[in-house]
C-alpha atoms as a PDB file:
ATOM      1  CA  UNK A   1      -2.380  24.373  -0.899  1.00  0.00           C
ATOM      2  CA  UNK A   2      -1.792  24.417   2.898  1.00  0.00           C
ATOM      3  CA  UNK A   3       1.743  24.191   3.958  1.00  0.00           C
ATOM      4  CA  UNK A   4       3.701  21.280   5.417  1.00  0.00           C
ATOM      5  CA  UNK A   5       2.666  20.059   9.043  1.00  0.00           C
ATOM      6  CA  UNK A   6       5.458  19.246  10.728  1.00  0.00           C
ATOM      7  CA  UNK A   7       4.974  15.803  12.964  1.00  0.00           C
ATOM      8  CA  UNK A   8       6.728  15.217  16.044  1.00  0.00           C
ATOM      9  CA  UNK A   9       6.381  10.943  17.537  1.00  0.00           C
ATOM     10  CA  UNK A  10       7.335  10.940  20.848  1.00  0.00           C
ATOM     11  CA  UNK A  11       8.781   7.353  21.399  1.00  0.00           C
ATOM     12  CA  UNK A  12       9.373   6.709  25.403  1.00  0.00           C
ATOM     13  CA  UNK A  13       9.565   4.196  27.897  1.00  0.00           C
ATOM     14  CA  UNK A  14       6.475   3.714  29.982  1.00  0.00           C
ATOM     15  CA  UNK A  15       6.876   6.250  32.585  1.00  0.00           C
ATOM     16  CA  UNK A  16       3.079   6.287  33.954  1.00  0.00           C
ATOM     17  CA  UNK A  17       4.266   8.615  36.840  1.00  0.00           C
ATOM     18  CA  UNK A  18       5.690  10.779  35.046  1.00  0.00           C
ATOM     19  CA  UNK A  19       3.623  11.151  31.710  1.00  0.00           C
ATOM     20  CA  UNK A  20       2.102  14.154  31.717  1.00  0.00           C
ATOM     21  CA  UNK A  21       5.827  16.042  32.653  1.00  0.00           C
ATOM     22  CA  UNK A  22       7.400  14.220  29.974  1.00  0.00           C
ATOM     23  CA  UNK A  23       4.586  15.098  27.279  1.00  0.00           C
ATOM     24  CA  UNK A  24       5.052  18.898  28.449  1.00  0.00           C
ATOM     25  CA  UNK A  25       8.826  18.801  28.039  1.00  0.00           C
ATOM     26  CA  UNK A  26       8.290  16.648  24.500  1.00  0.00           C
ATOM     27  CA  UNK A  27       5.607  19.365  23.728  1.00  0.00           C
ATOM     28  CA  UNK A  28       8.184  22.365  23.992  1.00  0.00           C
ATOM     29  CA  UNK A  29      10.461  20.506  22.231  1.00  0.00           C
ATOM     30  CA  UNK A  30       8.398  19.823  19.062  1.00  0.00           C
ATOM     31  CA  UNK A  31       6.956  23.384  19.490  1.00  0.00           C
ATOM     32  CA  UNK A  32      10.553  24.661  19.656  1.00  0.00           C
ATOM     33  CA  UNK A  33      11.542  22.451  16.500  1.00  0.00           C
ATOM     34  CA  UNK A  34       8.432  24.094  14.482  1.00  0.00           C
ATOM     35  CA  UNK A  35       6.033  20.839  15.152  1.00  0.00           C
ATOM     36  CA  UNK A  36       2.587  21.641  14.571  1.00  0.00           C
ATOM     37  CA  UNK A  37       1.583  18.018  16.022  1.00  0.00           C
ATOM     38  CA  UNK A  38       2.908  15.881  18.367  1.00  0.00           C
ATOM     39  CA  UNK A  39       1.441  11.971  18.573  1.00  0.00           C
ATOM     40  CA  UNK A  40       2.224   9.913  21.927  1.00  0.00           C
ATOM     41  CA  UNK A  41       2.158   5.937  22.075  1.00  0.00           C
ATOM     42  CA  UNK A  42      -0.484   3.670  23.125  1.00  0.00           C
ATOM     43  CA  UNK A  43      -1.875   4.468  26.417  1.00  0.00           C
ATOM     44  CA  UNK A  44       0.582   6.611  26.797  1.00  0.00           C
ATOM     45  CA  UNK A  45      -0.513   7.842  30.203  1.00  0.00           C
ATOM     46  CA  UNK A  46      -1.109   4.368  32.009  1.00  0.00           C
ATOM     47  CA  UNK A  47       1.568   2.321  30.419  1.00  0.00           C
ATOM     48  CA  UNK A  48       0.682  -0.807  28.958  1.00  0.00           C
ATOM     49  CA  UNK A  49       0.482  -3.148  32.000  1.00  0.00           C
ATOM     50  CA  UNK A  50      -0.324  -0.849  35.013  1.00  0.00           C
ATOM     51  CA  UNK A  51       0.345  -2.751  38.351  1.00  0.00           C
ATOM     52  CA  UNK A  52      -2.498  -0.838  39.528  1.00  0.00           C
ATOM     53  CA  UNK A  53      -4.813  -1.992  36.654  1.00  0.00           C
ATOM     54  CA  UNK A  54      -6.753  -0.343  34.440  1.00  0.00           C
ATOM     55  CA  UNK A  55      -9.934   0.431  36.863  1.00  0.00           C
ATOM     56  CA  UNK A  56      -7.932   2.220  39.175  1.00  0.00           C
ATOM     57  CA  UNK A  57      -6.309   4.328  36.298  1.00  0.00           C
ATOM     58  CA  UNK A  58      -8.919   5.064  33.481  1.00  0.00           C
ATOM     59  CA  UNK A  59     -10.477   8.343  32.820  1.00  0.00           C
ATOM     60  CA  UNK A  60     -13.542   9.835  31.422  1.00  0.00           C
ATOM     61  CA  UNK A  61     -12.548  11.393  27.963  1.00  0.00           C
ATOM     62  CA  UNK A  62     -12.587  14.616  29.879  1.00  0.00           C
ATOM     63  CA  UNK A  63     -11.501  13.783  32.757  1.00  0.00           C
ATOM     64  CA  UNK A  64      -8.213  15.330  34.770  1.00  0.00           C
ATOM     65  CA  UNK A  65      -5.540  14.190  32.139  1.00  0.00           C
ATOM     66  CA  UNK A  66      -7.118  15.106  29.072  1.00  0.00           C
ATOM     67  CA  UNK A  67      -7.650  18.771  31.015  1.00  0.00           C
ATOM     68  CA  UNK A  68      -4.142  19.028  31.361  1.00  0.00           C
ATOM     69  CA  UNK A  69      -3.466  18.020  27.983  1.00  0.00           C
ATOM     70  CA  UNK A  70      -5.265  20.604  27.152  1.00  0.00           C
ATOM     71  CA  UNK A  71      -3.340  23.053  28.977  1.00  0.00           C
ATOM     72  CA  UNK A  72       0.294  22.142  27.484  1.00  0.00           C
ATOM     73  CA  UNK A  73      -0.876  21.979  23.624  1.00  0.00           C
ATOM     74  CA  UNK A  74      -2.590  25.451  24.633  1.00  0.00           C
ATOM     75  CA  UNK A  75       0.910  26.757  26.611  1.00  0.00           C
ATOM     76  CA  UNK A  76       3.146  25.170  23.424  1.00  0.00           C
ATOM     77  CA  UNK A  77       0.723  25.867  20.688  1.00  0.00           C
ATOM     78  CA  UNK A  78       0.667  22.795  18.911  1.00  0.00           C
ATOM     79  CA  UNK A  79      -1.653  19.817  18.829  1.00  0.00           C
ATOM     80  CA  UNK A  80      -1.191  16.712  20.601  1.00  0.00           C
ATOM     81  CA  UNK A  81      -2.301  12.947  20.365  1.00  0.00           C
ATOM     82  CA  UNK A  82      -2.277  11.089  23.123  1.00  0.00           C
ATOM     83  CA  UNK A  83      -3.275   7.316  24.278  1.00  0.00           C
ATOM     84  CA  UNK A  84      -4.899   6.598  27.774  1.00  0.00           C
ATOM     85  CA  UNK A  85      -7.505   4.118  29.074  1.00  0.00           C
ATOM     86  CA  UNK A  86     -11.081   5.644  29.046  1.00  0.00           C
ATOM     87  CA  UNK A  87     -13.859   4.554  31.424  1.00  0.00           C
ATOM     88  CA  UNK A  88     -16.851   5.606  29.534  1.00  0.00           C
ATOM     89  CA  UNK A  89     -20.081   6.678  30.986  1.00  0.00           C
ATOM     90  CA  UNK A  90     -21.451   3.198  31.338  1.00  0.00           C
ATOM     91  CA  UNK A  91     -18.104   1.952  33.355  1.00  0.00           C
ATOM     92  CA  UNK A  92     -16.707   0.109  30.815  1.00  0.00           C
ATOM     93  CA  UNK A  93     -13.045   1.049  29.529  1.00  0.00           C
ATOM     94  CA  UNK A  94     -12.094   1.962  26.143  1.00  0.00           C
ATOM     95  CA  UNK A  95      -8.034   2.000  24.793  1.00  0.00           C
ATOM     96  CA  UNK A  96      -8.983   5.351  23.386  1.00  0.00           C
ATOM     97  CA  UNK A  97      -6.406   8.464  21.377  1.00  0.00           C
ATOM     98  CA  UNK A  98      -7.706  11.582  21.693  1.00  0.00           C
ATOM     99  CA  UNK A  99      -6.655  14.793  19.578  1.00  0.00           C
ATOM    100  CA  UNK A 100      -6.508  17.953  20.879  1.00  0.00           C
ATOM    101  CA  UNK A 101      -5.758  20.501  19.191  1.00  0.00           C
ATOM    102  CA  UNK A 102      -3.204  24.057  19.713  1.00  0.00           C
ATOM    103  CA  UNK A 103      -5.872  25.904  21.567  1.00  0.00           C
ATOM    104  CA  UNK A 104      -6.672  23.121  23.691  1.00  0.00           C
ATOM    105  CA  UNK A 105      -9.828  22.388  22.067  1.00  0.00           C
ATOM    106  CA  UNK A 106     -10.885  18.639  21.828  1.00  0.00           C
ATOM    107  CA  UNK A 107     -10.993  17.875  18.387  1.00  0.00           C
ATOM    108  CA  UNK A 108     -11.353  14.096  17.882  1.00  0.00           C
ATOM    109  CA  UNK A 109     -11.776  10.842  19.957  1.00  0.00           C
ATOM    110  CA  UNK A 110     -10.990   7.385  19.109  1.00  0.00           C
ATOM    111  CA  UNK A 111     -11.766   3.832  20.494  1.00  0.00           C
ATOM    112  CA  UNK A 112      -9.600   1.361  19.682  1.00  0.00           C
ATOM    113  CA  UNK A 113     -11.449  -1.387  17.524  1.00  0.00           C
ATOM    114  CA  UNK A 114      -9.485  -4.312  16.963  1.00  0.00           C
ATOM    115  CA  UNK A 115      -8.220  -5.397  20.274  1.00  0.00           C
ATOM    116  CA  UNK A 116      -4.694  -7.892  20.441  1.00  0.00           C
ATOM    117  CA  UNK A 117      -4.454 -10.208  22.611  1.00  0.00           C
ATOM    118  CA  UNK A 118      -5.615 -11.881  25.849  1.00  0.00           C
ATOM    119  CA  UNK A 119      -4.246  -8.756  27.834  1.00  0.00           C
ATOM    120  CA  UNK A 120      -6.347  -6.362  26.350  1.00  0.00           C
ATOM    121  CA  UNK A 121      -9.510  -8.420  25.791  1.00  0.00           C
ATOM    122  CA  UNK A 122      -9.983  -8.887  29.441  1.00  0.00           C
ATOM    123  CA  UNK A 123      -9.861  -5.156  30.026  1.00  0.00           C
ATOM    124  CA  UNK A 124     -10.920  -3.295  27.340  1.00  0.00           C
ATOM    125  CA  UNK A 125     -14.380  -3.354  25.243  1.00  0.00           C
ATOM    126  CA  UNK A 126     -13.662  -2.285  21.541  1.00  0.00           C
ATOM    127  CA  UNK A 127     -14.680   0.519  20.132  1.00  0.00           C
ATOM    128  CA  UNK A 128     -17.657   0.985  17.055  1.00  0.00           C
ATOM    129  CA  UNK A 129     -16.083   3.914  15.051  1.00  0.00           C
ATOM    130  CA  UNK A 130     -13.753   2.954  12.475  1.00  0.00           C
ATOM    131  CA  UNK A 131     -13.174   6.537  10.588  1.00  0.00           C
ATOM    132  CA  UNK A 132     -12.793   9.444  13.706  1.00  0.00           C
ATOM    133  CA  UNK A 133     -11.001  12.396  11.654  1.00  0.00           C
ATOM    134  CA  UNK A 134     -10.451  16.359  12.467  1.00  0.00           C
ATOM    135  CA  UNK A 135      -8.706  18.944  10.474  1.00  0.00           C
ATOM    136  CA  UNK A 136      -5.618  20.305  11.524  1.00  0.00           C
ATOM    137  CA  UNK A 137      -3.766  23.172   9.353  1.00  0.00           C
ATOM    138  CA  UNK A 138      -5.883  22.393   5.946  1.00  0.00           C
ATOM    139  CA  UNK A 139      -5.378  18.354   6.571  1.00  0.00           C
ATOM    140  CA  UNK A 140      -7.764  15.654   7.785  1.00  0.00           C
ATOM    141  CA  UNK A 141      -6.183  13.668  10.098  1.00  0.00           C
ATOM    142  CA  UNK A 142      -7.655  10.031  11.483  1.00  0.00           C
ATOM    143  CA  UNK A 143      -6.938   8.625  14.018  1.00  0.00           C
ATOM    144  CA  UNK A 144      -6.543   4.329  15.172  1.00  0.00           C
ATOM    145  CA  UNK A 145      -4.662   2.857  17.942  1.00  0.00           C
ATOM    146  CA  UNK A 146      -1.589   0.519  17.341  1.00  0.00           C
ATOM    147  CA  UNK A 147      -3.236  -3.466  16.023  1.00  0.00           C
ATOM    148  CA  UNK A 148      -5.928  -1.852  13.987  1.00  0.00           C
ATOM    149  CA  UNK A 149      -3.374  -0.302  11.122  1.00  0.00           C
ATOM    150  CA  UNK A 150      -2.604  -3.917  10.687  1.00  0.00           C
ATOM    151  CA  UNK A 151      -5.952  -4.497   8.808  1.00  0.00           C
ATOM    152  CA  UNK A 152      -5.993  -3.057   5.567  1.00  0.00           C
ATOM    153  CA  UNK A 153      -9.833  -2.416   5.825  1.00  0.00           C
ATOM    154  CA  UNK A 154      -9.342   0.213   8.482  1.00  0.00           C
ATOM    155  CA  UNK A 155      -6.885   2.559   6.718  1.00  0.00           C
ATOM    156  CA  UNK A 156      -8.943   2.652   3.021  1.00  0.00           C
ATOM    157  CA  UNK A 157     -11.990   3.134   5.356  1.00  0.00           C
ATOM    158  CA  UNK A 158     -10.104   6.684   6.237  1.00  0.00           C
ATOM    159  CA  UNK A 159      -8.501   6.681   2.540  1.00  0.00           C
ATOM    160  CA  UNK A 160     -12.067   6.649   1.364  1.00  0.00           C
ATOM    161  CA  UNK A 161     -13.018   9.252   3.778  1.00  0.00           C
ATOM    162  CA  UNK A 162     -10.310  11.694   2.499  1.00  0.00           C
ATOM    163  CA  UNK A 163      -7.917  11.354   5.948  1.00  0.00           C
ATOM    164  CA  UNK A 164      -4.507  13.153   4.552  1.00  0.00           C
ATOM    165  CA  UNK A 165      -2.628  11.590   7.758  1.00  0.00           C
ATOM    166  CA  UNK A 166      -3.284   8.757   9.808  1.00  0.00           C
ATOM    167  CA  UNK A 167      -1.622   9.057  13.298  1.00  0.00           C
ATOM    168  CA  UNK A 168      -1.450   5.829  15.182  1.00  0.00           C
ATOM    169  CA  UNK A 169      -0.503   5.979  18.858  1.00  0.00           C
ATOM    170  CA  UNK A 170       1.446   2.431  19.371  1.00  0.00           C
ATOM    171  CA  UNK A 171       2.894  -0.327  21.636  1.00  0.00           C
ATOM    172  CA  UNK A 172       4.178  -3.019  19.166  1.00  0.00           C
ATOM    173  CA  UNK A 173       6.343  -5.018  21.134  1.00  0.00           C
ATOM    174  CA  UNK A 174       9.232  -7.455  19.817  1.00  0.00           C
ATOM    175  CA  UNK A 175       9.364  -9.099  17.278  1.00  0.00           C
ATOM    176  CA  UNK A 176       7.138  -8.001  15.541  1.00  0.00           C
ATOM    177  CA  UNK A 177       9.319  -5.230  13.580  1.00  0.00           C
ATOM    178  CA  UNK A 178       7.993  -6.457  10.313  1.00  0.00           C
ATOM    179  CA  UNK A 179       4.767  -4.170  11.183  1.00  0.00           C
ATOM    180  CA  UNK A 180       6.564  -0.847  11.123  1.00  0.00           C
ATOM    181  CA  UNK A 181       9.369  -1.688   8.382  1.00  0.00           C
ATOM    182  CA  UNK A 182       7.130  -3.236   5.865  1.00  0.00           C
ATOM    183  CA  UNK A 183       3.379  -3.507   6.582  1.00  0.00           C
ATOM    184  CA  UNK A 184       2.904   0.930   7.900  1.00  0.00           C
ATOM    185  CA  UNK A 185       4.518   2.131   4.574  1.00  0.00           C
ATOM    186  CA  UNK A 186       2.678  -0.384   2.561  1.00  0.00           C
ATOM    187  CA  UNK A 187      -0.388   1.155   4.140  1.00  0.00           C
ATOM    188  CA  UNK A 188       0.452   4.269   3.309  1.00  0.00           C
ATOM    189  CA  UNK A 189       1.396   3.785  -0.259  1.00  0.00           C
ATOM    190  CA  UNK A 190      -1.932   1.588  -0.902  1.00  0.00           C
ATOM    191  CA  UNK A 191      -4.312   3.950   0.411  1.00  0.00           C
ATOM    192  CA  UNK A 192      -2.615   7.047  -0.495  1.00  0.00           C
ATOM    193  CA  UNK A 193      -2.203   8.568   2.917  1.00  0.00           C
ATOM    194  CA  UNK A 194       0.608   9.628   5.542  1.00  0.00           C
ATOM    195  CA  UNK A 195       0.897   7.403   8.600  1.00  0.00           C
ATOM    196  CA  UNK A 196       2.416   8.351  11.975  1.00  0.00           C
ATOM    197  CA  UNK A 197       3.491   5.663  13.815  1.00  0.00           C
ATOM    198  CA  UNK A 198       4.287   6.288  17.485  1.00  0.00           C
ATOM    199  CA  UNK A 199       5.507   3.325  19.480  1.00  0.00           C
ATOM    200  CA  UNK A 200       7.301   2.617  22.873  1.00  0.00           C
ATOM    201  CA  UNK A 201      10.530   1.432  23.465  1.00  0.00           C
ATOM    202  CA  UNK A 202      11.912  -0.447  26.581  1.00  0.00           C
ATOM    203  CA  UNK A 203      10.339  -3.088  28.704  1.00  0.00           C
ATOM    204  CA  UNK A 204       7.056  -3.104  30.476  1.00  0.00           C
ATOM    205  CA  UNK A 205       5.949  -6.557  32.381  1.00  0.00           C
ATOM    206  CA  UNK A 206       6.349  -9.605  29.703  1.00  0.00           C
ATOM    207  CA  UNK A 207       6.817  -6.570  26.739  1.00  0.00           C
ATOM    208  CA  UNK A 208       9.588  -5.973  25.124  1.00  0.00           C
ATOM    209  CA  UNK A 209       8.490  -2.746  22.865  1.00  0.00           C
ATOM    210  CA  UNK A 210      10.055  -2.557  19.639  1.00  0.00           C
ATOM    211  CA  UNK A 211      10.652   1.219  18.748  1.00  0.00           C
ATOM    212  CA  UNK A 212      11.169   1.849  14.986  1.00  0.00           C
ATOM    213  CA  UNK A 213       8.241   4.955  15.214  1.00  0.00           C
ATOM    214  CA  UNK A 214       8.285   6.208  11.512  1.00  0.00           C
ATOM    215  CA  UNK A 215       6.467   8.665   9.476  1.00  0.00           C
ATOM    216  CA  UNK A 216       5.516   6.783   6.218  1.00  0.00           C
ATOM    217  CA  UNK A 217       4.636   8.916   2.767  1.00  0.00           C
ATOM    218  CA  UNK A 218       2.005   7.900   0.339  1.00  0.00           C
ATOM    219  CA  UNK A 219       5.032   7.451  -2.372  1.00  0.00           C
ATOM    220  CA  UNK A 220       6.923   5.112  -0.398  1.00  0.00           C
ATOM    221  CA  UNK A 221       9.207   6.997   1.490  1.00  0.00           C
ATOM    222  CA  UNK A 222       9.817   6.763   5.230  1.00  0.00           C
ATOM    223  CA  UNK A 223      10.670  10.304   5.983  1.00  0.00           C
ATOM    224  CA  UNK A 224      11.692   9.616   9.471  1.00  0.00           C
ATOM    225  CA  UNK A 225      12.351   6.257  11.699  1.00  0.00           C
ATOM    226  CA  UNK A 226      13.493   5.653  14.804  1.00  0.00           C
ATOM    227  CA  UNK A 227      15.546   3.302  16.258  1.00  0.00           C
ATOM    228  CA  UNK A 228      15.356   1.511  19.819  1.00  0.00           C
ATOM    229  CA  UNK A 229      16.266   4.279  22.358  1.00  0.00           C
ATOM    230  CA  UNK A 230      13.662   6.605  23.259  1.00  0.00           C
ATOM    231  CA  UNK A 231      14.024  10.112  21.289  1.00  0.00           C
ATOM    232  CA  UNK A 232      11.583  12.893  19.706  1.00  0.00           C
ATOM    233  CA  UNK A 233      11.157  11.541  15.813  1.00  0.00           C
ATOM    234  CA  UNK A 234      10.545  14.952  13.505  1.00  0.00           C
ATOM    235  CA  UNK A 235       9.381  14.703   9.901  1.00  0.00           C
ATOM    236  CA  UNK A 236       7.034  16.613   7.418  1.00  0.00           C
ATOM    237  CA  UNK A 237       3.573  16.006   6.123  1.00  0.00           C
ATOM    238  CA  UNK A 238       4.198  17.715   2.601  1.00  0.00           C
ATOM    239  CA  UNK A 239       0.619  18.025   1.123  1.00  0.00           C
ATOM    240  CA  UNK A 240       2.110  18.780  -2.756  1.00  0.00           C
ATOM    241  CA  UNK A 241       3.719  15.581  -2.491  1.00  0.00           C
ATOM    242  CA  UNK A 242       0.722  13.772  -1.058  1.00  0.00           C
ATOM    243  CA  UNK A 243      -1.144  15.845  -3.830  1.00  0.00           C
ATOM    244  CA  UNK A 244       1.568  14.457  -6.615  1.00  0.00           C
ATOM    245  CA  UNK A 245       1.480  10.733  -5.165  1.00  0.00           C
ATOM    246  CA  UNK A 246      -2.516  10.557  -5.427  1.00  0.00           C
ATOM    247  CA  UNK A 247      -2.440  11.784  -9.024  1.00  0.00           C
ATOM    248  CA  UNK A 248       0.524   9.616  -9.883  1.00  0.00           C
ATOM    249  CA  UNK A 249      -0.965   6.789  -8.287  1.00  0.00           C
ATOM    250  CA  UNK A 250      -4.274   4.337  -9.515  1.00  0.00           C
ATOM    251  CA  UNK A 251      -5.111   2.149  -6.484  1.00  0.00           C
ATOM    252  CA  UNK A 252      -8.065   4.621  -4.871  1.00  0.00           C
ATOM    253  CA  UNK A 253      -8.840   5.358  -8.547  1.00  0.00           C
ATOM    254  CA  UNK A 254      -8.946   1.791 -10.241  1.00  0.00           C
ATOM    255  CA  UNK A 255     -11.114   0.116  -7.182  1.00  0.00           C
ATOM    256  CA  UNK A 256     -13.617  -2.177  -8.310  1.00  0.00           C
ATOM    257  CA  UNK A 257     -15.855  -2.215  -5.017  1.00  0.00           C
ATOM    258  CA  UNK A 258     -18.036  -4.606  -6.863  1.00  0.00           C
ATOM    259  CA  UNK A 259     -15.905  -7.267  -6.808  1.00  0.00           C
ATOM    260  CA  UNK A 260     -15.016  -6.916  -2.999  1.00  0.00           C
ATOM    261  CA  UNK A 261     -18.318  -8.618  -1.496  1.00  0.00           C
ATOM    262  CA  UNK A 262     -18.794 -10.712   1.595  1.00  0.00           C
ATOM    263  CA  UNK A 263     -19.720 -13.507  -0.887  1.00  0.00           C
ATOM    264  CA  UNK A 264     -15.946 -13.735  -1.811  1.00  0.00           C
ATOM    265  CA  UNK A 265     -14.742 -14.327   2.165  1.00  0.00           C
ATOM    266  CA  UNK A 266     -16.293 -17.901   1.610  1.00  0.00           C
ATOM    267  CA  UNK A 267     -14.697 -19.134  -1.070  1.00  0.00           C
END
């Protein structure tokens, strides 16, 4: 059985001009802590509500930023997931994650599904993949992006698809609290799966971001959880407990798919 992957969630203040610097220092950090992984918020390198918008900010998926992520998961040897707006090759933009992993090898890239809001409807078109997954020191890990953990559907897609730990770059904003203290371990105990919430903190435009990044454990445990400030959240991904929790546990087992058809959405 692989060993524990220590998880580092970087929770920060938007600080656009200064992301990639502050994801290098967070990288040694983790790195010098023992993290093998280190997950960023949602579009982590824009911030949420760019005054320059989106257009002037987005990125192909390999564009100049996701080279230089490269370069500091490479120089700190562990793997990183970060958010960032992605123009794709037809122009349109994506809120995408992308994992990369200790070489600096791309190893998975995510479009954010289910979009929230007015805000991000009028910039961003929503992605068609809803189980992206790598492996990372004998685990799968999935990625989504912040609003689509909310849907139960998404997470036991990746549950079914054998993702070991979900990471979810994040910017829930106030008051909404009740999705990182109650609904993200609930996910993780349903589908039998570790989630790593990374959110902002601090104020960005109308958004007040709520904090409380967490690492939740398929048994019910919240292994780590962070407050309002901005800080470096460290936990482990212990695959013998995961292991224990899935045998202990029914719900994957006891399914009845049969049952779950589009017929019953009508009634």
């Amino acid at each position: 059985m692989p060993s524990s992957l220590r998880t580092a969630l970087l929770q920060s203040a938007p600080a656009p001009a200064d992301a990639l610097g502050r994801l290098d220092e967070a990288a040694r950090r983790a790195a010098a802590d023992g993290a093998r992984l280190l997950v960023t918020s949602e579009l982590y390198l824009t911030g949420y509500t760019p005054e320059a918008g989106f257009h002037a900010l987005a990125e192909p998926a390999d564009g100049p930023s996701a080279r230089a992520v490269s370069a500091l998961a490479a120089r700190h040897g562990l793997a990183v997931v970060h958010g960032y707006a992605e123009r794709g090759a037809d122009g349109r933009l994506h809120n995408s994650a992308a994992l990369t992993g200790p070489d600096g090898t791309p190893l998975a890239h995510y479009r954010k599904t289910h979009l929230y809001g007015d805000h991000e409807h009028r910039w961003f078109t929503p992605g068609d993949r809803p189980v992206v997954q790598a492996r990372l020191d004998g685990l799968t890990l999935g990625l989504l992006v912040c609003y689509d953990v909310e849907f139960p559907e998404t997470v036991r897609a990746h549950a079914l698809a054998g993702t070991d730990l979900l990471c979810v770059p994040t910017a829930l904003a106030e008051p909404f609290t009740v999705v990182p203290d109650t609904l993200v371990p609930a996910r993780a105990v349903e589908s039998q799966l570790y989630v790593a919430y990374a959110n902002r903190t601090g104020t960005e435009g109308p958004y007040t971001f709520a904090g409380r990044s967490c690492l939740a454990a398929p048994d019910g445990t919240v292994p780590v959880r962070g407050g309002r400030d901005e800080e470096l959240l460290l936990a482990d991904a212990d695959p013998a407990l995961l292991a224990a929790s899935r045998a202990d546990s029914p719900y994957l087992r006891d399914r009845r798919p049969e049952l779950y058809g589009l017929s019953l959405i009508h009634l």
